[in-house]
PDB file of N, CA and C in Angstrom:
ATOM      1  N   UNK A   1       0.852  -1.166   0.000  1.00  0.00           N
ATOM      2  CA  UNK A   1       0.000   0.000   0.000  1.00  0.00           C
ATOM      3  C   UNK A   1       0.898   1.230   0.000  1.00  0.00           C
ATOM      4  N   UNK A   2       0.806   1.841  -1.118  1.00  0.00           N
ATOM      5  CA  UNK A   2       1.828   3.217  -1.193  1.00  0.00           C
ATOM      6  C   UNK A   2       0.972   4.528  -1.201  1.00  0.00           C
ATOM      7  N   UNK A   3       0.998   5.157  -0.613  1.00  0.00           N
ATOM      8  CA  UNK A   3       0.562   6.443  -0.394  1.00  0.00           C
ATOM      9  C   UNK A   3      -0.711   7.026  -0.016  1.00  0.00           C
ATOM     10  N   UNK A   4      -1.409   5.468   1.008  1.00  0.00           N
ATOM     11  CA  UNK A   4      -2.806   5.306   0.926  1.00  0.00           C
ATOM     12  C   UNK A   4      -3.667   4.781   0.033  1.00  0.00           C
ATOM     13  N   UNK A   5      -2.936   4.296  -1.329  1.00  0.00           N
ATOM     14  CA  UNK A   5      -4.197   3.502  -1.631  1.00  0.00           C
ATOM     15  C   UNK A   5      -4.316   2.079  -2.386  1.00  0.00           C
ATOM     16  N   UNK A   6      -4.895   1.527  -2.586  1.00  0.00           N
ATOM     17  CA  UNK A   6      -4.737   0.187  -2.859  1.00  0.00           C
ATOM     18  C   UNK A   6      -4.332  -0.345  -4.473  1.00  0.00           C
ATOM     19  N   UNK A   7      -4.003   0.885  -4.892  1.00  0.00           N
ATOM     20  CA  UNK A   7      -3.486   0.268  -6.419  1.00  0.00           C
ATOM     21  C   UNK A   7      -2.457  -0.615  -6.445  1.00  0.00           C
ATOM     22  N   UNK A   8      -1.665  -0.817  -5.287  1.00  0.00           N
ATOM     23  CA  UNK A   8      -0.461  -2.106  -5.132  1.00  0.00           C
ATOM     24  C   UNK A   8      -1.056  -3.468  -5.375  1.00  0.00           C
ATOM     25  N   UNK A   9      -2.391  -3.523  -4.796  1.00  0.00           N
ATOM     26  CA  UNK A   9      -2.811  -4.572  -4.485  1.00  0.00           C
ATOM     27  C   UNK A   9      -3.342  -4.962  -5.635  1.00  0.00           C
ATOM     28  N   UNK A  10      -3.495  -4.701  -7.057  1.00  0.00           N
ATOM     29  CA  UNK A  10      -4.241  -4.597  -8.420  1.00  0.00           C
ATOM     30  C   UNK A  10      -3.216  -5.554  -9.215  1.00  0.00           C
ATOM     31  N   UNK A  11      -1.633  -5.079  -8.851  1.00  0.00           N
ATOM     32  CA  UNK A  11      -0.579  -5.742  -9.932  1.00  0.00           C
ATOM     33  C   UNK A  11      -1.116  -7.402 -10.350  1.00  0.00           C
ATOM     34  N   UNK A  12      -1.736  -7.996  -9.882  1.00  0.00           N
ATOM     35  CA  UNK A  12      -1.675  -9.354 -10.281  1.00  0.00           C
ATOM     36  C   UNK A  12      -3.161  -9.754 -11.021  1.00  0.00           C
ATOM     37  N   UNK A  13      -3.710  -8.400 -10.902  1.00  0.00           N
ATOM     38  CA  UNK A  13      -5.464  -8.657 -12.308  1.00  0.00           C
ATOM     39  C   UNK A  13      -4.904  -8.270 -13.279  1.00  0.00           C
ATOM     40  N   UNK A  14      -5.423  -9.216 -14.360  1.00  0.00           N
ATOM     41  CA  UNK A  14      -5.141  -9.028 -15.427  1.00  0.00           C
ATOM     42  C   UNK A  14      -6.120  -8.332 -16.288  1.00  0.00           C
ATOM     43  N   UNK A  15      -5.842  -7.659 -18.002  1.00  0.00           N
ATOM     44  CA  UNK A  15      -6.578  -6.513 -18.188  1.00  0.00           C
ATOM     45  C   UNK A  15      -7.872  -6.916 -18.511  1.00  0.00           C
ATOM     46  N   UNK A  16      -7.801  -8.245 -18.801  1.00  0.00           N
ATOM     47  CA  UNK A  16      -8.987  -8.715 -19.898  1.00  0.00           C
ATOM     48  C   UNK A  16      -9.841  -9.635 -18.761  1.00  0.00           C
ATOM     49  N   UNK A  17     -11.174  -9.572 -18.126  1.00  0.00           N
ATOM     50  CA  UNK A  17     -11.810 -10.427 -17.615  1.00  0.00           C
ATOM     51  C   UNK A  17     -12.432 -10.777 -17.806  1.00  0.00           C
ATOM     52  N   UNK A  18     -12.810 -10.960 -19.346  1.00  0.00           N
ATOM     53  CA  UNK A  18     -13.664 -11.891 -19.943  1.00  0.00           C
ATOM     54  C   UNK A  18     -14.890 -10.938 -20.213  1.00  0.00           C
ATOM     55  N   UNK A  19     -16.264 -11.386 -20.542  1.00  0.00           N
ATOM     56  CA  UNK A  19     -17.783 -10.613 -20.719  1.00  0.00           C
ATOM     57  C   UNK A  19     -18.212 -10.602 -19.278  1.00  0.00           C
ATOM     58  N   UNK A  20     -19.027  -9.359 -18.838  1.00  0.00           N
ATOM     59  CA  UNK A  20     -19.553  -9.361 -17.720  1.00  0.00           C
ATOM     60  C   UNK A  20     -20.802 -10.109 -17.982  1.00  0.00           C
ATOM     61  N   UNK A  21     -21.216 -10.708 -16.276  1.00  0.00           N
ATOM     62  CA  UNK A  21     -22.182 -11.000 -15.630  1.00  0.00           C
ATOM     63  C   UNK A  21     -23.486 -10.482 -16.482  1.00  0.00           C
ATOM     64  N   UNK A  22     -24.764 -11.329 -17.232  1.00  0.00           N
ATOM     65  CA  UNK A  22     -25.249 -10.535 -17.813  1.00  0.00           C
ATOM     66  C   UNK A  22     -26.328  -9.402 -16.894  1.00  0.00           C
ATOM     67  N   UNK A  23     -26.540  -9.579 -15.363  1.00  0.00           N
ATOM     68  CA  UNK A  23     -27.190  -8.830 -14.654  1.00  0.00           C
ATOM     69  C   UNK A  23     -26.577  -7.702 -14.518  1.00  0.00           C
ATOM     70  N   UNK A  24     -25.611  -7.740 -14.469  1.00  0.00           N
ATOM     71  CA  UNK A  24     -24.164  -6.775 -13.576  1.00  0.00           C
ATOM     72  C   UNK A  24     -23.808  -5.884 -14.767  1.00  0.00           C
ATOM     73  N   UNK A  25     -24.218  -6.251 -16.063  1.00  0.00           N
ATOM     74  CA  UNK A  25     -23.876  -5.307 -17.476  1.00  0.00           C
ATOM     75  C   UNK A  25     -24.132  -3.797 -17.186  1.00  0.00           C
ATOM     76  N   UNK A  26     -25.260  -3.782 -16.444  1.00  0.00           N
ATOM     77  CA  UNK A  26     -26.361  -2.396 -16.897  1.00  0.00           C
ATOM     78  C   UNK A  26     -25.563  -1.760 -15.727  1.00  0.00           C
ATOM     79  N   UNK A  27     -24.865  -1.576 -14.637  1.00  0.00           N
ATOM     80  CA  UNK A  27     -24.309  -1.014 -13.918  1.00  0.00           C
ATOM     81  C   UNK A  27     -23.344  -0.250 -14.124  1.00  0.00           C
ATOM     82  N   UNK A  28     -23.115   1.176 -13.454  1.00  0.00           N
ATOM     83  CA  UNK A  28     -22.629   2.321 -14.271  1.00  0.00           C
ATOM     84  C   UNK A  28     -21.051   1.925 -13.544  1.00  0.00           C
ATOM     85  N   UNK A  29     -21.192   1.645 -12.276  1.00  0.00           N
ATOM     86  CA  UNK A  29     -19.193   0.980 -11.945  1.00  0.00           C
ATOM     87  C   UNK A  29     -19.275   0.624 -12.315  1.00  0.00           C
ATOM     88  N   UNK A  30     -17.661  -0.136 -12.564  1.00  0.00           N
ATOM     89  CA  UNK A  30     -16.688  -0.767 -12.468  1.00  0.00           C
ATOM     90  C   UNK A  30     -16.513  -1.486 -11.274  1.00  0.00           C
ATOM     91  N   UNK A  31     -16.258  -2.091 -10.708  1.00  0.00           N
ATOM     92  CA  UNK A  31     -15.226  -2.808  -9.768  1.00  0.00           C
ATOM     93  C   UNK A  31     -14.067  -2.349  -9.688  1.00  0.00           C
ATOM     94  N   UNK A  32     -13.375  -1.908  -8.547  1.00  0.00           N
ATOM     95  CA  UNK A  32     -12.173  -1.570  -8.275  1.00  0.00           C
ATOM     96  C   UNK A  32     -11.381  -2.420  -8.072  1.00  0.00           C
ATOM     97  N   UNK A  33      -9.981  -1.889  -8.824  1.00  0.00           N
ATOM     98  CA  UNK A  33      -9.023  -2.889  -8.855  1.00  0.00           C
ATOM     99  C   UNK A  33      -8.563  -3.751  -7.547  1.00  0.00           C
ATOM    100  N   UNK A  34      -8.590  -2.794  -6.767  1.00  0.00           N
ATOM    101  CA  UNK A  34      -8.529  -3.290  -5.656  1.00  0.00           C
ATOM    102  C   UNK A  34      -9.323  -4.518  -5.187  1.00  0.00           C
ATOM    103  N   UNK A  35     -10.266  -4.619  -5.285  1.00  0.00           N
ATOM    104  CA  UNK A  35     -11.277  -5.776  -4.903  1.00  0.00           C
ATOM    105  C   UNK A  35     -11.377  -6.773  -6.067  1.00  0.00           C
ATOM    106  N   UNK A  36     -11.316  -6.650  -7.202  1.00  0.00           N
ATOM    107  CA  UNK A  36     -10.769  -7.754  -8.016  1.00  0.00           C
ATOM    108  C   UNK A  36      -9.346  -8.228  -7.777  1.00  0.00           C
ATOM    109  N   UNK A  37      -8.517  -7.779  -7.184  1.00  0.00           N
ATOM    110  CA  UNK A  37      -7.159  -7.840  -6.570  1.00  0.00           C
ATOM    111  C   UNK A  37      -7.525  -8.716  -5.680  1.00  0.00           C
ATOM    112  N   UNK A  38      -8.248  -8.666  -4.692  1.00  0.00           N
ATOM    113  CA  UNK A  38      -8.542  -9.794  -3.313  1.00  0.00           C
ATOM    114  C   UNK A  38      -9.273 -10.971  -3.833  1.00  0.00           C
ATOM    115  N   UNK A  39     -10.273 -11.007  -4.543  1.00  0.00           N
ATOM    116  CA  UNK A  39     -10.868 -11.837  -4.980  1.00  0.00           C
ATOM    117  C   UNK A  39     -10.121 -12.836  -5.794  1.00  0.00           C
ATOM    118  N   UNK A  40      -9.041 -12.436  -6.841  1.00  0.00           N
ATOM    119  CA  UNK A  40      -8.342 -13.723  -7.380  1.00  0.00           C
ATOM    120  C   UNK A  40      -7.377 -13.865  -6.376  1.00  0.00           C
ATOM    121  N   UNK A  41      -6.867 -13.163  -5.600  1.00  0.00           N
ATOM    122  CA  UNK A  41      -6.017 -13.818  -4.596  1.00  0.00           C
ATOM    123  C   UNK A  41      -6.413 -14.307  -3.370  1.00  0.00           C
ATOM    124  N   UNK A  42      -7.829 -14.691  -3.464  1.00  0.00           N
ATOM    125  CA  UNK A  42      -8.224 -15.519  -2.728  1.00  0.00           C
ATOM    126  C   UNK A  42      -8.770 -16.702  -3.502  1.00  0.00           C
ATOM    127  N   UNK A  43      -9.212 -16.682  -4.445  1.00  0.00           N
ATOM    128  CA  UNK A  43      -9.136 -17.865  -5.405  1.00  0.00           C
ATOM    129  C   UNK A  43      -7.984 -18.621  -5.626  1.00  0.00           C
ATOM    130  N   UNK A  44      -7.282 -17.705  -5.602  1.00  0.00           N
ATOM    131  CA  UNK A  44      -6.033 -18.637  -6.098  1.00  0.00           C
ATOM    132  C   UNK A  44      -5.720 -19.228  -5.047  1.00  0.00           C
ATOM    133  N   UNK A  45      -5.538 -18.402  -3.630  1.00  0.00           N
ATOM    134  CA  UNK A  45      -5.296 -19.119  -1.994  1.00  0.00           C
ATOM    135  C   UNK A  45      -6.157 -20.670  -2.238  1.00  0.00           C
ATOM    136  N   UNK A  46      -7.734 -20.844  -2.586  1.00  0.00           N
ATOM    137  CA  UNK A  46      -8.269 -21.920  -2.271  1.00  0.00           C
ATOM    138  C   UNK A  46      -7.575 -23.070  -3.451  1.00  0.00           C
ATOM    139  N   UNK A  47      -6.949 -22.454  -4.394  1.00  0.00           N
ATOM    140  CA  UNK A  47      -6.678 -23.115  -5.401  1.00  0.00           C
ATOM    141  C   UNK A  47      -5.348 -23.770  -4.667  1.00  0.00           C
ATOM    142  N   UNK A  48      -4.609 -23.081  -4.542  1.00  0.00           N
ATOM    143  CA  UNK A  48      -3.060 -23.893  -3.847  1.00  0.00           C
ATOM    144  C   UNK A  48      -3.636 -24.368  -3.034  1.00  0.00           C
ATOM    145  N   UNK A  49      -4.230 -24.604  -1.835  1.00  0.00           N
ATOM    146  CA  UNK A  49      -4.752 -25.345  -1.128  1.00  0.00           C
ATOM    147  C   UNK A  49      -5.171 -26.349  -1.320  1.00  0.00           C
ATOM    148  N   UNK A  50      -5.898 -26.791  -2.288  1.00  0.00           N
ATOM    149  CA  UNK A  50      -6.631 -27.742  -2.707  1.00  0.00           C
ATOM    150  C   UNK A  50      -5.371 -28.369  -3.767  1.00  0.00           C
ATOM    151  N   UNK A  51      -4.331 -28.242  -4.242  1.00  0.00           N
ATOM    152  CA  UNK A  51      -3.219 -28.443  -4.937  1.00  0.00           C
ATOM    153  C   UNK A  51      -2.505 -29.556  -4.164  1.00  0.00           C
ATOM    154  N   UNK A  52      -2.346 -28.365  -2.613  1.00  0.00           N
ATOM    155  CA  UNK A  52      -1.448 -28.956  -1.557  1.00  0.00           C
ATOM    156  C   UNK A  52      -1.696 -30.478  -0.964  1.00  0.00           C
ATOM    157  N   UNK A  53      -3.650 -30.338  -0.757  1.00  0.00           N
ATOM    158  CA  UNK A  53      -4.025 -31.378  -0.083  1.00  0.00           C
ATOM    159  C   UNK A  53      -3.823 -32.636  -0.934  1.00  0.00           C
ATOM    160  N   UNK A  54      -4.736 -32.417  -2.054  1.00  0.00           N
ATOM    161  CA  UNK A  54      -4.067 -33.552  -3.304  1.00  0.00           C
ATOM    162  C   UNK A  54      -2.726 -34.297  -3.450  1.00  0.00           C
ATOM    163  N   UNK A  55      -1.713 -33.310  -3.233  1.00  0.00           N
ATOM    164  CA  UNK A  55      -0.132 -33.420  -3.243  1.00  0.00           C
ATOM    165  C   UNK A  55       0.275 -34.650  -2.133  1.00  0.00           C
ATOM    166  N   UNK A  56      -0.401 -33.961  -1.036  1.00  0.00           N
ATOM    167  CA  UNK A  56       0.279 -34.438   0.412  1.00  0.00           C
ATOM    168  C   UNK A  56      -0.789 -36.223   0.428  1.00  0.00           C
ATOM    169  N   UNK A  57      -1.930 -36.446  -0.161  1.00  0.00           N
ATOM    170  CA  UNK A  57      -2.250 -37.296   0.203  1.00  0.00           C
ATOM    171  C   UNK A  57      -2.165 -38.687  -1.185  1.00  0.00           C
ATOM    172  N   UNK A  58      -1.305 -37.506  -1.949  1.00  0.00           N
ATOM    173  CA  UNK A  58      -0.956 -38.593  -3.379  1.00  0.00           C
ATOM    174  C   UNK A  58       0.259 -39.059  -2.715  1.00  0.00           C
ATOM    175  N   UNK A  59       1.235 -38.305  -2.133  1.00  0.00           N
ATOM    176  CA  UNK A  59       2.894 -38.710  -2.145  1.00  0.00           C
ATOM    177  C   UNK A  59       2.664 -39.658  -0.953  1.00  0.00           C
ATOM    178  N   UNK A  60       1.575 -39.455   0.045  1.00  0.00           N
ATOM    179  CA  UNK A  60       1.534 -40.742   1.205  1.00  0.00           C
ATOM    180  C   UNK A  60       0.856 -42.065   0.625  1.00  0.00           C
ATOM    181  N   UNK A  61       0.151 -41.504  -0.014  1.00  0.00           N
ATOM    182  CA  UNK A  61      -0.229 -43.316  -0.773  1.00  0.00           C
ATOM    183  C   UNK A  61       0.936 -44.226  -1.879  1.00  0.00           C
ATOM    184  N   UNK A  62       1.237 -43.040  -2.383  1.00  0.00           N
ATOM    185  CA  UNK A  62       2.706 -43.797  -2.800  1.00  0.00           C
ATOM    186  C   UNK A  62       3.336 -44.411  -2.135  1.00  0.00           C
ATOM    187  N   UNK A  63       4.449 -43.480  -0.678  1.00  0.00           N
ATOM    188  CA  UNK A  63       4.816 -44.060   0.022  1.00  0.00           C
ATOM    189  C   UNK A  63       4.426 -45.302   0.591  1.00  0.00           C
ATOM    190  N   UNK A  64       3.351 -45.177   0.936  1.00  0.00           N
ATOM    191  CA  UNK A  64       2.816 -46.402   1.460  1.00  0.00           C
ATOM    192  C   UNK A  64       2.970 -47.283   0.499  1.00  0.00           C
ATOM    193  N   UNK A  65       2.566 -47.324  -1.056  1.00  0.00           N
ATOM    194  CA  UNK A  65       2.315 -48.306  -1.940  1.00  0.00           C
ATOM    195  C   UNK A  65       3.976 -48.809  -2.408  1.00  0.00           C
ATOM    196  N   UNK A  66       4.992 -47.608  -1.940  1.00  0.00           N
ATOM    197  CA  UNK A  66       6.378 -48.362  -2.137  1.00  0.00           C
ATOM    198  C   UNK A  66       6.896 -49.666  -0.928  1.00  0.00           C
ATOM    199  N   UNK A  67       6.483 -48.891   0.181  1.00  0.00           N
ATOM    200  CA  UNK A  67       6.966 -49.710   1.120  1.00  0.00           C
ATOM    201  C   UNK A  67       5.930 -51.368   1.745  1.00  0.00           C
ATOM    202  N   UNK A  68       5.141 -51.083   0.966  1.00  0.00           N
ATOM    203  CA  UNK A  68       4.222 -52.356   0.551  1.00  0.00           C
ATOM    204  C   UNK A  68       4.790 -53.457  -0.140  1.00  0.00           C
ATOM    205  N   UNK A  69       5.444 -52.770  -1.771  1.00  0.00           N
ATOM    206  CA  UNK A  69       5.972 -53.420  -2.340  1.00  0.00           C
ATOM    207  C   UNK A  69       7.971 -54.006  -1.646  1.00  0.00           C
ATOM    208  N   UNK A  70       8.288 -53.030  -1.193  1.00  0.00           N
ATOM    209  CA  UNK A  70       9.307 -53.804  -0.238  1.00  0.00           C
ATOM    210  C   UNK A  70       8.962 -54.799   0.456  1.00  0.00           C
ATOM    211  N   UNK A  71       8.408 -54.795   1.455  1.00  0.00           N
ATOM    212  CA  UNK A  71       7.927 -55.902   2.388  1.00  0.00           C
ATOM    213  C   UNK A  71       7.494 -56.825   1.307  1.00  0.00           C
ATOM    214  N   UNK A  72       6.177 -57.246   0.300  1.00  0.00           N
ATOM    215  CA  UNK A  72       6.576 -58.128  -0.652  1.00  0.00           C
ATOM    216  C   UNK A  72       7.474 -58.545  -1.409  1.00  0.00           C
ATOM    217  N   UNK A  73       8.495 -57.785  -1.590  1.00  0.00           N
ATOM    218  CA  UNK A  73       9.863 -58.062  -2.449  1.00  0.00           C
ATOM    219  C   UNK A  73      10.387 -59.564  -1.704  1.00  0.00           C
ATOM    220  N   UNK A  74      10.441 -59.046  -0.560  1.00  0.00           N
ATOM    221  CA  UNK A  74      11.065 -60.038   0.779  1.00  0.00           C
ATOM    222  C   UNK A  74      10.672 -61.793   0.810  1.00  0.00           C
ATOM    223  N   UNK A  75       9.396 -61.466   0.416  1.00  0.00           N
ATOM    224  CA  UNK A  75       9.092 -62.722   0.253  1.00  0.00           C
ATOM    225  C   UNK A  75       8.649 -63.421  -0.744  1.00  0.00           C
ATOM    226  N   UNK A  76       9.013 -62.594  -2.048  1.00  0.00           N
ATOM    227  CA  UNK A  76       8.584 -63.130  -3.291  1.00  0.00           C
ATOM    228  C   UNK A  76      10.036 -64.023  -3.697  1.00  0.00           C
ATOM    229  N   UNK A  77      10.388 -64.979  -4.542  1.00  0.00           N
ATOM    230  CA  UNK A  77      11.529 -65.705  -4.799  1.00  0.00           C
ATOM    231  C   UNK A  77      11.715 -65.077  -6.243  1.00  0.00           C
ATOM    232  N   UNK A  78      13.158 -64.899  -6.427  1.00  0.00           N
ATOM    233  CA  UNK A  78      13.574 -64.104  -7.280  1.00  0.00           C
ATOM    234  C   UNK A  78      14.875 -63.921  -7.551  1.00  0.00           C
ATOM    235  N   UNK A  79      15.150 -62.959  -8.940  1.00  0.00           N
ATOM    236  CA  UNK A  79      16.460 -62.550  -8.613  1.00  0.00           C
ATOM    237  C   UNK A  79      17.105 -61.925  -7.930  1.00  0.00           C
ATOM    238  N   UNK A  80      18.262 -62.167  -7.243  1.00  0.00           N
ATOM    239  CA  UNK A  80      18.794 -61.626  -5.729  1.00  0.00           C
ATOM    240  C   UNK A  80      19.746 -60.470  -6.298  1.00  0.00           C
ATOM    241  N   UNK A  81      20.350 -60.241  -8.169  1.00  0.00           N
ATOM    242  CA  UNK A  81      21.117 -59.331  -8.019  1.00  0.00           C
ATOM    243  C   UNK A  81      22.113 -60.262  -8.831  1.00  0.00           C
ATOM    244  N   UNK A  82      23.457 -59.702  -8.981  1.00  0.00           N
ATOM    245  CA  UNK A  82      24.710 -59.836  -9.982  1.00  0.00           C
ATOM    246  C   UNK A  82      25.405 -60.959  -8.802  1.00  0.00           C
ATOM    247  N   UNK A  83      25.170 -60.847  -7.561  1.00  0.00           N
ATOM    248  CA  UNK A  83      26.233 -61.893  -6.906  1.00  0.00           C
ATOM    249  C   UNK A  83      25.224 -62.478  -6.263  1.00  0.00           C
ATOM    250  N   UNK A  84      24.155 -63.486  -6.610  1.00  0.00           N
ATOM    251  CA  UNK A  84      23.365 -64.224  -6.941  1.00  0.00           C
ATOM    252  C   UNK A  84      23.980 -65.886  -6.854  1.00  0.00           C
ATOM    253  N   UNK A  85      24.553 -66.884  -6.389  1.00  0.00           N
ATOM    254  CA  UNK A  85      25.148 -68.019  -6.128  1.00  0.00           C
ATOM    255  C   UNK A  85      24.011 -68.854  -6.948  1.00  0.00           C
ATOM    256  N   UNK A  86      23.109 -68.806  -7.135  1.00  0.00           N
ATOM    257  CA  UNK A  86      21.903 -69.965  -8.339  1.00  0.00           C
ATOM    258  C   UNK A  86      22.393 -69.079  -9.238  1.00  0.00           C
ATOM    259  N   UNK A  87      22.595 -68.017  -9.581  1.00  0.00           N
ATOM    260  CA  UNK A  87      23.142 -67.972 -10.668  1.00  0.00           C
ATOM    261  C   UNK A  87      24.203 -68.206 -11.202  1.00  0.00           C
ATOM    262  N   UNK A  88      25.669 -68.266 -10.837  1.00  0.00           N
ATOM    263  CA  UNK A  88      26.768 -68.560 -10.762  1.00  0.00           C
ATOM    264  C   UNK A  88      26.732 -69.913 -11.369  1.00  0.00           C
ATOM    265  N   UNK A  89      26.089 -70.841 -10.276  1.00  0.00           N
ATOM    266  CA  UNK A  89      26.087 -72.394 -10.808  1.00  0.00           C
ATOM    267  C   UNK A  89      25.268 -72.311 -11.940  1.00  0.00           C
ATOM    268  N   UNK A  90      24.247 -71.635 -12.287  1.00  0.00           N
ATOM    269  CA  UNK A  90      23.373 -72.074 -13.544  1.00  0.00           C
ATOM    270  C   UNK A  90      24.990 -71.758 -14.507  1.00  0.00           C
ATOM    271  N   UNK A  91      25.225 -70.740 -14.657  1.00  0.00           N
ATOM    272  CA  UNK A  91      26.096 -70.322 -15.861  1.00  0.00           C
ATOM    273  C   UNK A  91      27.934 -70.995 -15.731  1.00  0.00           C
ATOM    274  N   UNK A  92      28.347 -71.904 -14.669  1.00  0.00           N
ATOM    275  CA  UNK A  92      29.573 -72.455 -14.602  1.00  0.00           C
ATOM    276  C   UNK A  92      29.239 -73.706 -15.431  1.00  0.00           C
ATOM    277  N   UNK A  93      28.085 -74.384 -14.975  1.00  0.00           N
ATOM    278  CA  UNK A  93      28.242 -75.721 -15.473  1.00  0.00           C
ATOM    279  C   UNK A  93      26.961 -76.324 -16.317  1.00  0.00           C
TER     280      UNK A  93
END
């Protein structure tokens, strides 16, 4: 806020907002930048939010779904890797 008034708060609306509301046409304001200023930056707040929660409860089901597959690794029979002894004998003799 510089010098009292809220044109700081405007930098992030952009110029073009599409066709108005067809009720809201016949009205002689505008909307101030200012308050279209709060309004997408509170949209956008619910938007990262809802980003975050998605995020946090995708990367724990993963987790979980990796360390699932560890604990089955354990007991599935398989290849053990390059120093592998059934393998050794398959390929000596």
């Amino acid at each position: 806020m510089r010098n009292g008034t809220h044109a700081d708060e405007a930098e992030g609306v952009p110029d073009d907002l599409g066709d108005p509301i067809a009720e809201l046409r016949d009205f002689e304001e505008d909307a101030s930048h200012g308050f279209l200023g709060r309004v997408l930056s509170a949209l956008h707040r619910r938007s990262l939010v809802g980003q975050m929660a998605t995020l946090a409860w995708t990367a724990s089901a993963q987790a979980f779904f990796e360390f699932l597959g560890m604990i089955f690794s354990l007991f599935t029979p398989g290849d053990l890797g390059p120093n592998d002894p059934e393998k050794e004998d398959r390929n000596s003799g």
